[in-house]
Protein backbone atom coordinates (compact mmCIF):
# COMPACT_ATOMS: atom_id res chain seq x y z
CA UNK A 1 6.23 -5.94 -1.21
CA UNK A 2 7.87 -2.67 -2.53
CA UNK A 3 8.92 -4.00 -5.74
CA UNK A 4 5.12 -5.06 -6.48
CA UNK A 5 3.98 -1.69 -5.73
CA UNK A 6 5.96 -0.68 -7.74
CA UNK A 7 4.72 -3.03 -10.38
CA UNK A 8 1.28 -1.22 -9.61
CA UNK A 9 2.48 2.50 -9.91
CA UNK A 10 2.60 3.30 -6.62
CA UNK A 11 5.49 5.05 -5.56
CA UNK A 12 7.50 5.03 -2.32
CA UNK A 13 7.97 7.97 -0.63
CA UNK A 14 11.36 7.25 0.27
CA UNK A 15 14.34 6.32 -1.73
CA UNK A 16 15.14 2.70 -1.95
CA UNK A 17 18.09 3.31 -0.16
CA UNK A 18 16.59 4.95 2.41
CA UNK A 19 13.52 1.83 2.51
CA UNK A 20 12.37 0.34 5.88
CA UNK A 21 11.68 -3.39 5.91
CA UNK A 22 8.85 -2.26 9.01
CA UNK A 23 7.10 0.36 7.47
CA UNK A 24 6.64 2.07 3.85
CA UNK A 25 4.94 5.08 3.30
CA UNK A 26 3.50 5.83 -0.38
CA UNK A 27 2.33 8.52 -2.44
CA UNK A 28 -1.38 8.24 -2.94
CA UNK A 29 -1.85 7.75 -6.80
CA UNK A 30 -2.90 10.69 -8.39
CA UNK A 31 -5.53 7.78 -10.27
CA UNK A 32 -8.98 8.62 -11.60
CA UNK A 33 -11.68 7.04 -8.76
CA UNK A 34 -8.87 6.07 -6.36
CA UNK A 35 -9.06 6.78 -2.88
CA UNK A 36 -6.96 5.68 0.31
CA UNK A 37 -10.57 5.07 1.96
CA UNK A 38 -11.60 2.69 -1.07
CA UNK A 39 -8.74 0.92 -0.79
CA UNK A 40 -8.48 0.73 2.95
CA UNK A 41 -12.09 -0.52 2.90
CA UNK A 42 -11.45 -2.94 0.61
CA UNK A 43 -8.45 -4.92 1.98
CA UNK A 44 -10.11 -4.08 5.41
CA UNK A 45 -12.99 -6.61 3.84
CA UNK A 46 -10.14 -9.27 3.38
CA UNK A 47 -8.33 -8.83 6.75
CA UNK A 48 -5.57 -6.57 6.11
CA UNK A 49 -5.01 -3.39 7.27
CA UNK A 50 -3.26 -0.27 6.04
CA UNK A 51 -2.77 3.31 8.00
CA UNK A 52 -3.41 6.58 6.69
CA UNK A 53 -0.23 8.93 5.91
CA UNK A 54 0.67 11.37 8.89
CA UNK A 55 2.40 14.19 6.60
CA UNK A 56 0.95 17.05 7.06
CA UNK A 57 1.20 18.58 3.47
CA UNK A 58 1.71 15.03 1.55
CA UNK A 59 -1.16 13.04 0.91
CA UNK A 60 -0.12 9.33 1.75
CA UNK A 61 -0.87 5.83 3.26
CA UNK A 62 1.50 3.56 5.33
CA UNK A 63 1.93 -0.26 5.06
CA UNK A 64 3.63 -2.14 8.06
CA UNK A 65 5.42 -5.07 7.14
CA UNK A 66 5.64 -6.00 10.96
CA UNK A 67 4.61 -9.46 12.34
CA UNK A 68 5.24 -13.03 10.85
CA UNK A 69 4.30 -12.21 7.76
CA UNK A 70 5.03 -15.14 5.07
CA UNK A 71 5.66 -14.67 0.82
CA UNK A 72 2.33 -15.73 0.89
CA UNK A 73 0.42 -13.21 2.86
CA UNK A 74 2.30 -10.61 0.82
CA UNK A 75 1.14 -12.55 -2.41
CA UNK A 76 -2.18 -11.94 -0.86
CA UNK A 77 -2.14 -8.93 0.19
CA UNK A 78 -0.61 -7.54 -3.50
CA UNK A 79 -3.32 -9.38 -5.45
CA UNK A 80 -5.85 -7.69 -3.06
CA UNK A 81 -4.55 -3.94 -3.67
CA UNK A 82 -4.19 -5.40 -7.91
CA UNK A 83 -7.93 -6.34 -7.73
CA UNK A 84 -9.02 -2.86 -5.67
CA UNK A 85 -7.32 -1.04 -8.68
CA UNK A 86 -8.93 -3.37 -11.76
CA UNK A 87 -12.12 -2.63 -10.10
CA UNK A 88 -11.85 1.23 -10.61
């Protein structure tokens, strides 16, 4: 999942070294007509969920990579977030 982020242009606020396999917190894009709402709404239309940063002076958005999540649902859920940004 945080290599096709990646692939995307979104960047991790963390180090790699310093990555959690449960949770991953990322820069909102700095992305003409992106917003974590508009993104949020649109995976929320295909089941998936993502949380909304908690830094106080960072803007950001979480994704939890908790549960029995499979290659596919990641497949899934990385087209989703592609399509969201094609759209914009």
């Amino acid at each position: 999942m945080l290599s096709g982020m990646e692939a995307l242009d979104f960047t991790p606020l963390l180090p790699r070294e310093l990555h959690s396999g449960l949770l991953t917190t990322f820069l909102t894009p700095d992305r003409s007509g992106f917003s974590f709402d508009g993104l949020h709404d649109h995976l929320y239309a295909r089941g998936i969920t993502l949380y909304p940063g908690k830094l106080i002076d960072i803007d950001t958005f979480r994704v939890a990579n908790i549960g029995a999540l499979t290659p596919d649902d990641l497949r899934t859920y990385l087209a989703a977030v592609k399509d969201y940004l094609d759209a914009l």
